[in-house]
N, C-alpha and C. Protein backbone atom coordinates (compact mmCIF):
# COMPACT_ATOMS: atom_id res chain seq x y z
N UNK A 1 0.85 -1.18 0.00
CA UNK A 1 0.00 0.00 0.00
C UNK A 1 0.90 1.24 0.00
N UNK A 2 0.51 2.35 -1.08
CA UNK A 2 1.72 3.38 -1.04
C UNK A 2 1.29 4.42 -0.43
N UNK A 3 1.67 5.91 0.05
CA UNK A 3 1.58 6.67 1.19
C UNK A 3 -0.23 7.08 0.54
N UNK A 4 -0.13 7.46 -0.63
CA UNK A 4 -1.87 7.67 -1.32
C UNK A 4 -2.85 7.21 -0.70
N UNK A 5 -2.68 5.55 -0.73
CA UNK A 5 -3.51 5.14 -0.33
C UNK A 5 -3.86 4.89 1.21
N UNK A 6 -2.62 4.96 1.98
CA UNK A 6 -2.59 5.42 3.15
C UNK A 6 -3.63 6.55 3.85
N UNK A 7 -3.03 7.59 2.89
CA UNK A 7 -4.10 8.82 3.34
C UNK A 7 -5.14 8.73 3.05
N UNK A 8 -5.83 8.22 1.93
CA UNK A 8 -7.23 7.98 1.58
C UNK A 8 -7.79 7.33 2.73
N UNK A 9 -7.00 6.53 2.69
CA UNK A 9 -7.54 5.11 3.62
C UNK A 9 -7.88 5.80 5.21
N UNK A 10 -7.13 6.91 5.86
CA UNK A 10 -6.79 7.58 7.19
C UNK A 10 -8.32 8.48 6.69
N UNK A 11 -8.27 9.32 5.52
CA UNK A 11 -9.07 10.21 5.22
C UNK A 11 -10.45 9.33 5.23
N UNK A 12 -10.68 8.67 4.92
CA UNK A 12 -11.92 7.75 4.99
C UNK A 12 -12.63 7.41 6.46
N UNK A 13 -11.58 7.02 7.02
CA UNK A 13 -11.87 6.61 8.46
C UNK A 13 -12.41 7.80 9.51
N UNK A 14 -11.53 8.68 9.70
CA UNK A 14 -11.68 9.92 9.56
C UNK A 14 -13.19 10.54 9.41
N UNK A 15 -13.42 10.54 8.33
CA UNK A 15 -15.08 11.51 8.06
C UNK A 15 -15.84 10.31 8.61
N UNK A 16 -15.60 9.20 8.57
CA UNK A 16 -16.54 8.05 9.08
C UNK A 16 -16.68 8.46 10.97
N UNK A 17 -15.87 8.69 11.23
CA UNK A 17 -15.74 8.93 12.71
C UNK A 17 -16.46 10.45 12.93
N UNK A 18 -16.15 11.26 11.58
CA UNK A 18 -16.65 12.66 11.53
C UNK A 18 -18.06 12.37 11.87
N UNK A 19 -19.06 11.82 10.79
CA UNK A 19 -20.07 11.64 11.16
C UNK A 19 -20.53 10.92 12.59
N UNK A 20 -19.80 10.12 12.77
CA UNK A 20 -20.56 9.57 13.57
C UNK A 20 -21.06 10.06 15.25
N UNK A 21 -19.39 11.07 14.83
CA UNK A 21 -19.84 12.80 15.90
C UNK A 21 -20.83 13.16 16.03
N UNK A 22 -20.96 13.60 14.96
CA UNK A 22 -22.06 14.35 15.02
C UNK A 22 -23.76 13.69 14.77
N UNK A 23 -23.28 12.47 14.73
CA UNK A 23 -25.02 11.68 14.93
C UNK A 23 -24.88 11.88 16.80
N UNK A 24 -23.84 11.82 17.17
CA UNK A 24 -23.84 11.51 18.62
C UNK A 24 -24.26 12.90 19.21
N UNK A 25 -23.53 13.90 18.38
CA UNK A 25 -23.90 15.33 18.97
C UNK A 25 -25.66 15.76 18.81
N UNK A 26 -26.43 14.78 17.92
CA UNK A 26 -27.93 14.91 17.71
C UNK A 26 -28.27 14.39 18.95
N UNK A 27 -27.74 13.18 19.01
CA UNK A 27 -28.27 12.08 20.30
C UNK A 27 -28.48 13.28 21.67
N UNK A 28 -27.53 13.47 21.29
CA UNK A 28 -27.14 14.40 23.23
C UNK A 28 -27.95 15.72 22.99
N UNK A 29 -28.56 16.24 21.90
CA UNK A 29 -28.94 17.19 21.75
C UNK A 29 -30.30 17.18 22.16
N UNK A 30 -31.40 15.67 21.69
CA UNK A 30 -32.45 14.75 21.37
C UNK A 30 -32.75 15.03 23.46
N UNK A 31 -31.49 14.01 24.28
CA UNK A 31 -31.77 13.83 25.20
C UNK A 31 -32.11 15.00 25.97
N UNK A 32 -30.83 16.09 25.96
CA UNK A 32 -31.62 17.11 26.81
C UNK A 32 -32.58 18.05 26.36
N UNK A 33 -32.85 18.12 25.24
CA UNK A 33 -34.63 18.45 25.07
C UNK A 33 -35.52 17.51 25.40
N UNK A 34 -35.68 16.17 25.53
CA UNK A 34 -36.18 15.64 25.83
C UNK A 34 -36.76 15.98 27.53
N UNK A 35 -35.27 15.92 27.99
CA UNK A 35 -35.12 15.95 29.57
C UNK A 35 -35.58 16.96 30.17
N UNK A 36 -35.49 18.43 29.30
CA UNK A 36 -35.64 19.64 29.92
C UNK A 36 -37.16 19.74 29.48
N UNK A 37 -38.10 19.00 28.40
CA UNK A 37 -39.06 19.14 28.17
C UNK A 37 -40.00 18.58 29.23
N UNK A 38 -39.28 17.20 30.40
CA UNK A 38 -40.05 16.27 30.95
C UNK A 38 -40.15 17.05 31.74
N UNK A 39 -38.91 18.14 32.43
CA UNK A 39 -38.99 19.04 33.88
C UNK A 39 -39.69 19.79 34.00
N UNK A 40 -39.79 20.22 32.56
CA UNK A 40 -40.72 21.74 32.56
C UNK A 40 -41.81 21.36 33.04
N UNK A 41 -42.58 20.30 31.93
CA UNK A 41 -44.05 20.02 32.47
C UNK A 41 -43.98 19.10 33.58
N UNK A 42 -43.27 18.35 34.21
CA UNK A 42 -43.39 18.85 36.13
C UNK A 42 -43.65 20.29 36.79
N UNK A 43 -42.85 21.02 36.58
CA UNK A 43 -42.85 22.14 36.65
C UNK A 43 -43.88 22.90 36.65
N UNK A 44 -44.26 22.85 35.34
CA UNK A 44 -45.46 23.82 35.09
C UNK A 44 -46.41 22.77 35.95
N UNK A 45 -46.74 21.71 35.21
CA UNK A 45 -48.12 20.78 36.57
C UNK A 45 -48.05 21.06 37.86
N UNK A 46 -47.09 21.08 38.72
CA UNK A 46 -47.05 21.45 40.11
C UNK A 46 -47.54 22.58 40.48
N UNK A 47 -46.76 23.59 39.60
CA UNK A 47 -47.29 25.14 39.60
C UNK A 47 -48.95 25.50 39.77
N UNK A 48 -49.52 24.43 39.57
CA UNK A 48 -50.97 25.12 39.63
C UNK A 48 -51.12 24.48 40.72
N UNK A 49 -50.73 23.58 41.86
CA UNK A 49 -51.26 23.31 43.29
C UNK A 49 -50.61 24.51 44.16
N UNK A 50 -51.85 25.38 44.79
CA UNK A 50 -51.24 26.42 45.66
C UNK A 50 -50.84 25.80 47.34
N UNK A 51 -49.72 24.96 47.51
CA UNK A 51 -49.58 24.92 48.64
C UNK A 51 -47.74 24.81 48.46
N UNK A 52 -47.58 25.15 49.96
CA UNK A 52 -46.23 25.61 50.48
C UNK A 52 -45.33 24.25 49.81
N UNK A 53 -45.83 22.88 50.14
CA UNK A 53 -44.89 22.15 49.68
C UNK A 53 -44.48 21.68 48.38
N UNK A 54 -45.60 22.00 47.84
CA UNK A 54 -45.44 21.70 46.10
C UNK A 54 -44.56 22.93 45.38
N UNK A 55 -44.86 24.24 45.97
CA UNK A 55 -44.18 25.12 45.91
C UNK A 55 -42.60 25.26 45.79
N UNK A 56 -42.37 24.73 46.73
CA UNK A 56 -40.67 24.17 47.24
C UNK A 56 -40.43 23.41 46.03
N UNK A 57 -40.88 22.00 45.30
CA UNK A 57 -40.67 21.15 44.72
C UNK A 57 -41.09 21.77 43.28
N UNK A 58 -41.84 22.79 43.06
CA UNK A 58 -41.68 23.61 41.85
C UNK A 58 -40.42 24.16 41.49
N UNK A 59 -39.94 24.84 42.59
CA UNK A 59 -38.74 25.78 42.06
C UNK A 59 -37.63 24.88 42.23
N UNK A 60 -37.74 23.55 43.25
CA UNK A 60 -36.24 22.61 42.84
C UNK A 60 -36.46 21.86 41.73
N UNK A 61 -37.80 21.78 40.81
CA UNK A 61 -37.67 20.83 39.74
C UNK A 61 -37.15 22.29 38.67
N UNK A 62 -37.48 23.21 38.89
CA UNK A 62 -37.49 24.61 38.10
C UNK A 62 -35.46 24.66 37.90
N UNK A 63 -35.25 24.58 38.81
CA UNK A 63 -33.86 25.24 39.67
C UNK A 63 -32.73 24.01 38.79
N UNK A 64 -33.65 22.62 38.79
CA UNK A 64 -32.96 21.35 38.23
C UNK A 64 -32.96 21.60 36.40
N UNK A 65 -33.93 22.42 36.09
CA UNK A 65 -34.30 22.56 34.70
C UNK A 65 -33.05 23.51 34.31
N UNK A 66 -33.23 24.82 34.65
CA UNK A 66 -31.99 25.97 34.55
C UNK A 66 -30.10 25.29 34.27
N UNK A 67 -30.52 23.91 35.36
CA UNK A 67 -29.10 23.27 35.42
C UNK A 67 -28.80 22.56 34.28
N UNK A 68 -29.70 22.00 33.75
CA UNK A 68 -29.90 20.93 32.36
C UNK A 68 -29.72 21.80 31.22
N UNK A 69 -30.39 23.24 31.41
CA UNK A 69 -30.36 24.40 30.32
C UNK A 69 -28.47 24.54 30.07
N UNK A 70 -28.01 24.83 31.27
CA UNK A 70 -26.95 25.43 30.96
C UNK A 70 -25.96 24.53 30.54
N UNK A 71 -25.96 23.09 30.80
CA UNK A 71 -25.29 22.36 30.65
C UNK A 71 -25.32 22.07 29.04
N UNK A 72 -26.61 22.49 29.24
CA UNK A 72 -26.98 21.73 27.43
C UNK A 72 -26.46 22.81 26.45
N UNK A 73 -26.40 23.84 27.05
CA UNK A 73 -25.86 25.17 26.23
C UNK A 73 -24.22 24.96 26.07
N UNK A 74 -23.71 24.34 27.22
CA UNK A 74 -22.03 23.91 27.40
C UNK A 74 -21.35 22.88 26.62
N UNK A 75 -22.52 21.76 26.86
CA UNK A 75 -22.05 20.49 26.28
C UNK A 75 -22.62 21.24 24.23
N UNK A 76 -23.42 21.83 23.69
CA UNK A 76 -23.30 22.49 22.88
C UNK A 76 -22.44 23.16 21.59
N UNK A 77 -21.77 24.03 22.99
CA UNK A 77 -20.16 24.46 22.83
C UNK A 77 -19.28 23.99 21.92
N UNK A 78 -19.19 22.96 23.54
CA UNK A 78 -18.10 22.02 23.28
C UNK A 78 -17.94 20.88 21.79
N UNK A 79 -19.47 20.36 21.50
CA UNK A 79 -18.93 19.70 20.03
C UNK A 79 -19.15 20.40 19.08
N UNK A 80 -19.31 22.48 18.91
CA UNK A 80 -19.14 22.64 18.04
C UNK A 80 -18.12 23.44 17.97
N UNK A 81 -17.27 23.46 18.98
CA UNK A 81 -15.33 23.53 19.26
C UNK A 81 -14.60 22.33 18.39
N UNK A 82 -14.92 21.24 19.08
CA UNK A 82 -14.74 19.72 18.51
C UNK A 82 -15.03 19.53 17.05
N UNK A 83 -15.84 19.71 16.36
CA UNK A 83 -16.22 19.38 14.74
C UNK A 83 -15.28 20.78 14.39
N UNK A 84 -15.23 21.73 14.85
CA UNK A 84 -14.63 23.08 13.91
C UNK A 84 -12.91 22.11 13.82
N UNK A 85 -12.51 21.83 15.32
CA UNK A 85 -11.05 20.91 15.03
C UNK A 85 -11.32 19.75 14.38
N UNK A 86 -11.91 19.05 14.44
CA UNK A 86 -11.63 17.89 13.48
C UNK A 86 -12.04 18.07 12.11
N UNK A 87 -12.72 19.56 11.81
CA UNK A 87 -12.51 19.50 10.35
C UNK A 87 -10.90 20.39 9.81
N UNK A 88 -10.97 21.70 10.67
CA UNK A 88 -9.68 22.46 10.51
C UNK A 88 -8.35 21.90 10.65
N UNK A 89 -8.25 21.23 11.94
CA UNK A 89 -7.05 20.41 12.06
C UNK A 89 -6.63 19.12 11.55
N UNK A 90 -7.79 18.21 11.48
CA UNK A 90 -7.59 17.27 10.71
C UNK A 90 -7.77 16.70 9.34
N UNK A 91 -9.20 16.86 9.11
CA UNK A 91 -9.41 16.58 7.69
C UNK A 91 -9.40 17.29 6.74
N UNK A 92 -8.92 18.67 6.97
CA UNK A 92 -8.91 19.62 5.60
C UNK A 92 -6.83 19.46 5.63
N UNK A 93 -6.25 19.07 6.73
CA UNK A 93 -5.35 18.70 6.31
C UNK A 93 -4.88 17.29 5.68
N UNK A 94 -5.61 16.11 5.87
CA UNK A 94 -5.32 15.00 4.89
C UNK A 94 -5.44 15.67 3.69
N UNK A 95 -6.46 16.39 3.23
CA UNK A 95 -7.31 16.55 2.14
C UNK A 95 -5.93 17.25 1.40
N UNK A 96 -5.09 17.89 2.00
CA UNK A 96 -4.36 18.40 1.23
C UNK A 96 -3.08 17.40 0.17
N UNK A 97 -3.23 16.38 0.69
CA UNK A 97 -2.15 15.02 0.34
C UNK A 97 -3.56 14.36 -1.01
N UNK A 98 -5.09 14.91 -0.60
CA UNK A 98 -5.39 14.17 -1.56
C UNK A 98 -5.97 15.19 -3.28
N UNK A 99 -6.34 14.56 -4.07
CA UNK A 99 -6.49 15.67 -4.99
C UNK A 99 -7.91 16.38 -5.25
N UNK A 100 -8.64 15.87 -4.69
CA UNK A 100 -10.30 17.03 -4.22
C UNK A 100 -9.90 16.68 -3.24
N UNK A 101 -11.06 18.23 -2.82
CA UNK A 101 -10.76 18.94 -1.18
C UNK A 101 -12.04 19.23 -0.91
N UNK A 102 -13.01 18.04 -0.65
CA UNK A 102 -14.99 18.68 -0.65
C UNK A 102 -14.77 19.21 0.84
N UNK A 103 -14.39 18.23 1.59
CA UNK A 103 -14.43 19.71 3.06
C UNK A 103 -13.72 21.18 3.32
N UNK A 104 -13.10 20.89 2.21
CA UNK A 104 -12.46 22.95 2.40
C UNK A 104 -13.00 23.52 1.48
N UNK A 105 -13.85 22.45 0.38
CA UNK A 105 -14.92 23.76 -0.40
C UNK A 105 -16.05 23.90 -0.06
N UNK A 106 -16.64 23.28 1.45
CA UNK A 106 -17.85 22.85 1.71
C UNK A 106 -17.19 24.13 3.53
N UNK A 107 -16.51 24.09 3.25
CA UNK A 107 -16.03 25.18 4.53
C UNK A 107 -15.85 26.70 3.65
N UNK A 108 -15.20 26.70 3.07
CA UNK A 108 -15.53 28.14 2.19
C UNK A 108 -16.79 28.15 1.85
N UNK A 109 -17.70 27.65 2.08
CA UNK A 109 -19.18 27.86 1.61
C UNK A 109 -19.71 28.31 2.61
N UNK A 110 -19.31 27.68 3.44
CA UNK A 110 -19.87 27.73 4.52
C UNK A 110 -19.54 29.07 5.50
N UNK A 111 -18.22 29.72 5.18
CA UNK A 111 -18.22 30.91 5.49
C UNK A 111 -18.35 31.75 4.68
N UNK A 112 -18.64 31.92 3.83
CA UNK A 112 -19.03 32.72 3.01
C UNK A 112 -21.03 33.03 3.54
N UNK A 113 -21.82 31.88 3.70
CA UNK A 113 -22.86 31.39 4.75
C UNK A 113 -22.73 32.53 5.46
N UNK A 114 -22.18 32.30 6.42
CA UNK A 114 -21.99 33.09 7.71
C UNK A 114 -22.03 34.29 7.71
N UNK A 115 -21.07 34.77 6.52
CA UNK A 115 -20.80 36.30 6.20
C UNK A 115 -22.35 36.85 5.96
N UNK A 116 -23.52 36.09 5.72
CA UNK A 116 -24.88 36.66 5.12
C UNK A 116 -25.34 36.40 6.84
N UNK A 117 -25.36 35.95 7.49
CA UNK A 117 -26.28 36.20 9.17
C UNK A 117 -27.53 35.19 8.77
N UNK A 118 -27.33 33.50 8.27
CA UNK A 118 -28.27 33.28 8.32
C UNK A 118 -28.12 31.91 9.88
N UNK A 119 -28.85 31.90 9.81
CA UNK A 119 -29.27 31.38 11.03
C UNK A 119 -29.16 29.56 11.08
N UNK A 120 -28.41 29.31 11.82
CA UNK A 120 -27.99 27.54 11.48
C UNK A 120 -28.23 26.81 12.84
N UNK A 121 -28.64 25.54 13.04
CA UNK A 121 -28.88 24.87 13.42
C UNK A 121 -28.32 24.58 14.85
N UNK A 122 -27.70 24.82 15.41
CA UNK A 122 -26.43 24.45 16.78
C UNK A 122 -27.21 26.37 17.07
N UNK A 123 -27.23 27.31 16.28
CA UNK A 123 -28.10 28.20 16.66
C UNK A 123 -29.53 27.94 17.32
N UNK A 124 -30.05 27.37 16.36
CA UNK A 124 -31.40 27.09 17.10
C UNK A 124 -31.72 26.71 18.19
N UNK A 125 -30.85 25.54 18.44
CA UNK A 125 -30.20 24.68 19.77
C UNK A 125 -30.06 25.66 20.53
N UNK A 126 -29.33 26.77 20.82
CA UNK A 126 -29.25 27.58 21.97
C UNK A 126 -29.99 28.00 21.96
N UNK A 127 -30.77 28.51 21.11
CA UNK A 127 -31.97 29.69 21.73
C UNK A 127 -33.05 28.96 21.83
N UNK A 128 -33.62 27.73 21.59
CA UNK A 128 -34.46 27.14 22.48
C UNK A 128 -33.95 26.58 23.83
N UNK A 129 -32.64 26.29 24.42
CA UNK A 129 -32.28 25.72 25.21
C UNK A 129 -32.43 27.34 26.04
N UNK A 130 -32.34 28.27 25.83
CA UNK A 130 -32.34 29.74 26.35
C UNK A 130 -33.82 29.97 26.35
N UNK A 131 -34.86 29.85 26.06
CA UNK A 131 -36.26 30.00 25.92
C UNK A 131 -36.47 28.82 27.42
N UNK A 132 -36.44 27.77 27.08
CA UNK A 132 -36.46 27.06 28.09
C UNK A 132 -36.27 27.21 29.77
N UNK A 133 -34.91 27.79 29.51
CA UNK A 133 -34.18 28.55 30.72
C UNK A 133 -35.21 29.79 31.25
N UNK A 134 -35.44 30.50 30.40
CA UNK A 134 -35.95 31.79 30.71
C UNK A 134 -37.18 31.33 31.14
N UNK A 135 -38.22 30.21 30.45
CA UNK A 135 -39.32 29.58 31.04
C UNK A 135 -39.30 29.43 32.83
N UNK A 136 -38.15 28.48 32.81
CA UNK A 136 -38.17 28.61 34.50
C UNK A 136 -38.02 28.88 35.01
N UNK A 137 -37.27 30.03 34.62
CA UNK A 137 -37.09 31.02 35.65
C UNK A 137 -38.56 32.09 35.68
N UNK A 138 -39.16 32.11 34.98
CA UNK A 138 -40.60 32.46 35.06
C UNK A 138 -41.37 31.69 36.10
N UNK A 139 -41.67 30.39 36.06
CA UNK A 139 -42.43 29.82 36.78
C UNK A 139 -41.59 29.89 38.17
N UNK A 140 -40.58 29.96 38.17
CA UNK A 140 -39.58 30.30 39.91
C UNK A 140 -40.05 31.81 40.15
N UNK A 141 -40.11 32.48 39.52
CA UNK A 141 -40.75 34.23 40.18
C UNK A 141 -42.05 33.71 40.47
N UNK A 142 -42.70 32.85 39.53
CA UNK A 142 -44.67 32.98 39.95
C UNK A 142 -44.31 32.21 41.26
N UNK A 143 -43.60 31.67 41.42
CA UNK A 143 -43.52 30.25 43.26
C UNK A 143 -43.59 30.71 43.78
N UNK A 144 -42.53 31.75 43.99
CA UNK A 144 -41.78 32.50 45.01
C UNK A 144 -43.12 33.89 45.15
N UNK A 145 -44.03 34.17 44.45
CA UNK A 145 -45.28 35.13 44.51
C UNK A 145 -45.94 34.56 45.16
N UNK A 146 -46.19 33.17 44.82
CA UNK A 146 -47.59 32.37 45.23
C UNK A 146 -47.18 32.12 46.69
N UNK A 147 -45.78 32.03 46.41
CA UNK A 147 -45.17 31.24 48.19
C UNK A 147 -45.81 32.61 49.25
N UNK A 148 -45.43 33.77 48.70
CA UNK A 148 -45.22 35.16 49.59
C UNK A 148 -47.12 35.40 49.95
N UNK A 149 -47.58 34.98 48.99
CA UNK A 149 -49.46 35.44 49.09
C UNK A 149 -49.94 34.53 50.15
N UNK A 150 -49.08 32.66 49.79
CA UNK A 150 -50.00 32.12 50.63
C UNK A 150 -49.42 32.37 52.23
N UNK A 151 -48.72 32.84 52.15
CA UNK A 151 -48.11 33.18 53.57
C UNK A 151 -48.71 34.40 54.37
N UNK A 152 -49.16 35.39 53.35
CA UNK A 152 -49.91 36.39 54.03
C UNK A 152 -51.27 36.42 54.32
């Protein structure tokens, strides 16, 4: 096998692993909407019993939601830190040993993309994971009202 096929062979493996990132980065994306969707509506369901103890258990399922938000906003981040290196550092450099280069013309597209402000996907992801957030912290001000009324 000569160094060519070497790199093909590395370059192959490579985007195979690329993808399979990023099916994983859906997975983890899938779960905590899932997760932050199950808290909320705890959340919100509790919210309509006016007593002191459900109250408490509103704003720690609320308080648990905010935590899942931010994490999910972090873990986020982080694999789209991770895919920017494994395309910049790694596979647009095999690509250079081979003779097409679809991920560095599929990355110049892609910033060129960017340069117009349109709105992509790992975007969306935060600002519903931020809608979410801001949700419970809504229903934690109405607790903390309802807590203060039923007390007076």
């Amino acid at each position: 096998m000569d160094r060519e096929e070497k790199v093909l062979q590395e370059y192959i493996l490579y985007v195979q692993h690329k993808e399979n990132f990023v099916n994983r980065t859906f997975a983890t994306n899938k779960f905590y909407l899932i997760i932050s969707l199950i808290v909320l509506a705890l959340s919100a369901f509790l919210s309509i019993i006016p007593m002191v103890p459900i109250v408490m258990f509103t704003i720690l399922f609320s308080m648990i939601g905010m935590v899942l938000c931010v994490l999910w906003i972090m873990n986020n981040n982080s694999y789209k830190k991770l895919l920017k290196v494994k395309f910049q550092s790694v596979i647009e450099r095999l690509e250079d040993e081979l003779p097409v280069k679809p991920y560095q013309m599929e990355s110049t597209v892609l910033r060129e993309e960017n340069k117009k402000k349109k709105i992509f996907f790992a975007d969306m992801q935060k600002v519903l994971s931020v809608m979410i957030f801001v949700t419970y912290m809504v229903i934690i001000v109405n607790e903390v009202i309802m807590a203060i009324n039923l007390f007076d």
